[in-house]
Protein backbone atom coordinates (compact mmCIF):
# COMPACT_ATOMS: atom_id res chain seq x y z
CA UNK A 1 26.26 50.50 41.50
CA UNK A 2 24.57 48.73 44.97
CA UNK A 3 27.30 47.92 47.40
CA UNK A 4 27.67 47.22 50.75
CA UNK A 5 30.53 47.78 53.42
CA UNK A 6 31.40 44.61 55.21
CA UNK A 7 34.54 43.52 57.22
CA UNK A 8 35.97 46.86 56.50
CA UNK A 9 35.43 45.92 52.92
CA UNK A 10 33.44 47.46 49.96
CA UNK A 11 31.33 44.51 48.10
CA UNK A 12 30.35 45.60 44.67
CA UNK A 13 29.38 42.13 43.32
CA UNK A 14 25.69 41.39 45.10
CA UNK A 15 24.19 39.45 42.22
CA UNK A 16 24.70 37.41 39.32
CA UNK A 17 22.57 39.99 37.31
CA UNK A 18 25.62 43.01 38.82
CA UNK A 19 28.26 40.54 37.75
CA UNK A 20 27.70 39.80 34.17
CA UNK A 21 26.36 43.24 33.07
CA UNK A 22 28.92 44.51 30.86
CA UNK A 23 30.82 47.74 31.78
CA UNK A 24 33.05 50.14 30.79
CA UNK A 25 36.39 48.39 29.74
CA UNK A 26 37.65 44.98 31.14
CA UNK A 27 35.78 44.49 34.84
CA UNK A 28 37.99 42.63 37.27
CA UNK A 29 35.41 40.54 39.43
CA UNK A 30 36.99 39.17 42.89
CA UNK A 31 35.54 36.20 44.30
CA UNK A 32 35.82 36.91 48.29
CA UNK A 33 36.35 34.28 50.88
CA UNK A 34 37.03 34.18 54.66
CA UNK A 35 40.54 34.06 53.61
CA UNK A 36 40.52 37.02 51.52
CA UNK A 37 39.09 39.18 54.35
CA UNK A 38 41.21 37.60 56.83
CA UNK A 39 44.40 38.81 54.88
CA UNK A 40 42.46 42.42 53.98
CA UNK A 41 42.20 42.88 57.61
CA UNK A 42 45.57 41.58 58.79
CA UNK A 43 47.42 44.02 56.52
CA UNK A 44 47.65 42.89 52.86
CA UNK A 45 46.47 46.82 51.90
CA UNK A 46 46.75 46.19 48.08
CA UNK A 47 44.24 43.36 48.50
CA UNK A 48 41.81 45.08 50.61
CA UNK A 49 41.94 47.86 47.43
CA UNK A 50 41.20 45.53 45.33
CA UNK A 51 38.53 44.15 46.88
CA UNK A 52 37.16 47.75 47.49
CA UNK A 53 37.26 49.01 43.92
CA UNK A 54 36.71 45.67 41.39
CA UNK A 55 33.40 43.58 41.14
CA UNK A 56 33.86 41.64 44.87
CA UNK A 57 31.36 38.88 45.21
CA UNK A 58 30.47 36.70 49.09
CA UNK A 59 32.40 33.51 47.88
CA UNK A 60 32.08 31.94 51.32
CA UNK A 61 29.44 30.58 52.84
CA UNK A 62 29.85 32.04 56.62
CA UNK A 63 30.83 35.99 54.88
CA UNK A 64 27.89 35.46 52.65
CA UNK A 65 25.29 34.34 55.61
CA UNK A 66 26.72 37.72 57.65
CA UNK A 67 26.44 39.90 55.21
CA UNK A 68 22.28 38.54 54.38
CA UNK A 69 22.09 38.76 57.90
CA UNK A 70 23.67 42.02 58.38
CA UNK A 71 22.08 43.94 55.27
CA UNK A 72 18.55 42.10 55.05
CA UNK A 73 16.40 44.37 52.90
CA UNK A 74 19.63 43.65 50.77
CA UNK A 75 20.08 41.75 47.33
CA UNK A 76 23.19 39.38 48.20
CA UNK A 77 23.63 35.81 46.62
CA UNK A 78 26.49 33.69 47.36
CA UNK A 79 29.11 33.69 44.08
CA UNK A 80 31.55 31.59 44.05
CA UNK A 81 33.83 31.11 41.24
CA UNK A 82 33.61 27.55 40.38
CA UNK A 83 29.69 28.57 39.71
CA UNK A 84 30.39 32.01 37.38
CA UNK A 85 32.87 30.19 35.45
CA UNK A 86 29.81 28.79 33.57
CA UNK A 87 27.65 31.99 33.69
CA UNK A 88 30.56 33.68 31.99
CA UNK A 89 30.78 30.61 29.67
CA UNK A 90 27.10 31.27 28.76
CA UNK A 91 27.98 34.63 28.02
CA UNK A 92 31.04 34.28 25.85
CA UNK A 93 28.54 31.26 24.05
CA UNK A 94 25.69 33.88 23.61
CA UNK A 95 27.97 37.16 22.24
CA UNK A 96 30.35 34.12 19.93
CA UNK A 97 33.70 34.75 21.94
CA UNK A 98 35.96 32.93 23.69
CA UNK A 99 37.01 32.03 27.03
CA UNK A 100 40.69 31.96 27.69
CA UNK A 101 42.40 29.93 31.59
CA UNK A 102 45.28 30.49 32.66
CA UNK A 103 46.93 28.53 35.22
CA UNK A 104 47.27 24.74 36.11
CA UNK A 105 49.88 22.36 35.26
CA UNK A 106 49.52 20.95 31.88
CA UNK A 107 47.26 17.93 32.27
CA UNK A 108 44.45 20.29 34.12
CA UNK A 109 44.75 22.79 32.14
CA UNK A 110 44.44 20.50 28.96
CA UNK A 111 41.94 18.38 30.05
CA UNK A 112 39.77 21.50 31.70
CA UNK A 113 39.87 23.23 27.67
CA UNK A 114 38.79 19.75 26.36
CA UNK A 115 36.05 19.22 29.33
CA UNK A 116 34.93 22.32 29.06
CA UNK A 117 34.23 22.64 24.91
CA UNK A 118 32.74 19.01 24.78
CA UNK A 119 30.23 20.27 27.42
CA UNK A 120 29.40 22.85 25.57
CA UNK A 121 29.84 21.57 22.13
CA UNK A 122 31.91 24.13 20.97
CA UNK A 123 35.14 24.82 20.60
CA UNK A 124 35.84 28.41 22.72
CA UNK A 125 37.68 27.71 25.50
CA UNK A 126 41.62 27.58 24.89
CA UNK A 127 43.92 27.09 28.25
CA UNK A 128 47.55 27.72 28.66
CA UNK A 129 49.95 26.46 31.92
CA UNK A 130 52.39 29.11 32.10
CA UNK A 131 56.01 27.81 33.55
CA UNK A 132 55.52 28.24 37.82
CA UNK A 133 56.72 32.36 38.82
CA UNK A 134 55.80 33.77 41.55
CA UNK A 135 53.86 37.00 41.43
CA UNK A 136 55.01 39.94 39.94
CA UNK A 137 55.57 37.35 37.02
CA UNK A 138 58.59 38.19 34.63
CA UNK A 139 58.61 39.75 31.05
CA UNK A 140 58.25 36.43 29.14
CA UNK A 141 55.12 35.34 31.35
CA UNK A 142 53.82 38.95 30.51
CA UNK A 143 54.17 38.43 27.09
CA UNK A 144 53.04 34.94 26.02
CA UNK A 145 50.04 36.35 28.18
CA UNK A 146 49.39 39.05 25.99
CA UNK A 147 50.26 37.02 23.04
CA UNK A 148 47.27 34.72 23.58
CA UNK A 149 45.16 36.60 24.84
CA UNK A 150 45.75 38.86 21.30
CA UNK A 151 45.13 35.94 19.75
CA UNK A 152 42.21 34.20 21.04
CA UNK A 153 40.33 37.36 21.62
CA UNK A 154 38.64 36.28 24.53
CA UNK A 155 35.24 37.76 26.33
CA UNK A 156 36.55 36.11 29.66
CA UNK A 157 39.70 35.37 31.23
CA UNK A 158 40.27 33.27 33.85
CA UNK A 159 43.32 33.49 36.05
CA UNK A 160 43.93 30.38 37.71
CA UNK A 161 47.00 31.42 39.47
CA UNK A 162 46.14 31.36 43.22
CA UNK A 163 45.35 33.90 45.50
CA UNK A 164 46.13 37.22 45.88
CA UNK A 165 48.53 36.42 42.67
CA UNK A 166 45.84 36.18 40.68
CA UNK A 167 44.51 39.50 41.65
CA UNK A 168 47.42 41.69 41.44
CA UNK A 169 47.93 40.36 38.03
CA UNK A 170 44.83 40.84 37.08
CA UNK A 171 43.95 44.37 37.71
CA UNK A 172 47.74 45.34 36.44
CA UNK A 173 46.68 43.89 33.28
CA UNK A 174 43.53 45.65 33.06
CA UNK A 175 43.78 48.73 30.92
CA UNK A 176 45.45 45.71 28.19
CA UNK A 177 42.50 43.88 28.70
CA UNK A 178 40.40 46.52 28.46
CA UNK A 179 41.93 47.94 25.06
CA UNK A 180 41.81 43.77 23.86
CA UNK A 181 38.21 44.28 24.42
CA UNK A 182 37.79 41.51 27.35
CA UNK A 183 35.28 42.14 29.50
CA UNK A 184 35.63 40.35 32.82
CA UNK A 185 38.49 38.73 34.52
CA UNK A 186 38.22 36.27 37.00
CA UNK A 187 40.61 35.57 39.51
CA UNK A 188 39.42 31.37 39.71
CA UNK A 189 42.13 29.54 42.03
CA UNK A 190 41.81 26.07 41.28
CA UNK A 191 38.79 25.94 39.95
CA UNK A 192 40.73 24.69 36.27
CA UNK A 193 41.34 21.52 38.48
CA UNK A 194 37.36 21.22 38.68
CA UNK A 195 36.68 21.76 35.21
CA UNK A 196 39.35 19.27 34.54
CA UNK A 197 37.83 16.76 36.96
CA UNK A 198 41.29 15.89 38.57
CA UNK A 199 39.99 17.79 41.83
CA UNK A 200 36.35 16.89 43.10
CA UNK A 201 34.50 19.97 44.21
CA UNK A 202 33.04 19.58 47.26
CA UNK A 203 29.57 18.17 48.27
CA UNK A 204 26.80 20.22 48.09
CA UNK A 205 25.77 19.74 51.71
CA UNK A 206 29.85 20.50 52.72
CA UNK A 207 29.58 23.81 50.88
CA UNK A 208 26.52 24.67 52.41
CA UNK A 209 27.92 24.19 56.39
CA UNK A 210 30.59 26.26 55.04
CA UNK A 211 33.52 23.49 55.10
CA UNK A 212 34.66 23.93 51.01
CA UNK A 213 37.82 25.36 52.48
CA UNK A 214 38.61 22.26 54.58
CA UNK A 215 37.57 19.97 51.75
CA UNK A 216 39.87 21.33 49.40
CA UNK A 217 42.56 21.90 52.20
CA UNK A 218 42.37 17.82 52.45
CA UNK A 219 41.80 17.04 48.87
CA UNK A 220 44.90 19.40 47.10
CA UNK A 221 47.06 20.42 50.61
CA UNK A 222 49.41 21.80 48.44
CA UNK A 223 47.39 24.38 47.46
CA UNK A 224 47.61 25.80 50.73
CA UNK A 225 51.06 25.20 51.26
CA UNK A 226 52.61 27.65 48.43
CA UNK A 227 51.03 30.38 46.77
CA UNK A 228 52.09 31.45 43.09
């Protein structure tokens, strides 16, 4: 598979078209910003793995110009989660499978299942708010987890848990998700808070300076104040 080295990182994830072809078993894809590579570098060693052997996309906007700019004869599109969430919906719509979130309190993560099947006019998407844990989550989260996601069957799941928390629990559940036949697994932050509308992304001219962070650092502090 194309990659490129980066930050001291391996990016796996250069296109929408490497993202959503299907692979071997459940692929873990990791949506990279500056804060992921600022954490890689300062020491978090288990997420600079995981960036370095899953399906790592250039979620921000100053990583993503760095890496065109440093690699130009190079493929490399900016993929940010909030935007794959519906090219993975497209795919679960196309191969008749569902979708599963996880994450959210109970009004986002209701309203972002409703939102998200009336767009669509179907009803795939299914959502559960698991009781707050922090990461590694205890043997009750691990099994209503496994639970649904045995009974929904999903193509996707979405882990909208926060970062790295997301990630770790994502690639430990990976050979389940594999043998469940899933096929990707997002790591999506708050991005269930966009699909339920109770968080407005940012403006398409504040993603492109590269200020999403600071818009969503003054729309949802909190989010930046505790990590799950």
């Amino acid at each position: 598979m194309p990659h490129v080295n980066i930050f001291g990182l391996t990016f796996r994830g250069l296109t929408l078209d490497q993202v959503i072809a299907r692979g071997k078993g459940c692929r873990l894809i990791v949506t990279v910003n500056a804060d992921f590579i600022v954490r890689a570098q300062e020491g978090d060693n288990r997420l600079a793995a995981i960036i370095d052997r899953n399906l790592s996309t250039f979620d921000g906007t100053w990583p993503y110009k760095l890496a065109r700019w440093r690699f130009p004869n190079v493929a490399i599109e900016k993929l940010s989660g909030s935007d794959l969430v519906f090219n993975l919906a497209n795919v679960c719509l196309r191969e008749q499978r569902a979708m599963l979130i996880v994450g959210g309190n109970s009004t986002s993560a209701a309203l972002a299942q409703a939102r998200v099947n009336q767009q669509y006019g179907r009803t795939f998407c299914h959502a559960w708010s698991p009781p707050f844990e922090r990461y590694p989550y205890g043997p009750e989260f691990v099994a209503e987890f496994r639970a649904l996601v045995t009974r929904h069957k999903p193509l996707v799941v979405l882990l909208c848990l926060g970062s790295p928390s997301q990630e770790f629990f994502g690639e430990d559940q990976l050979d389940f998700l594999s043998a469940c036949d899933v096929a990707y697994c997002m790591g999506a932050g708050g991005t269930v808070d966009f699909l339920a509308g109770t968080i407005r992304r940012a403006p398409w001219l504040i993603q492109v300076i590269g200020l999403e962070g600071v818009w969503r650092l003054l729309a949802q502090p909190s989010l930046f104040r505790l990590q799950r």
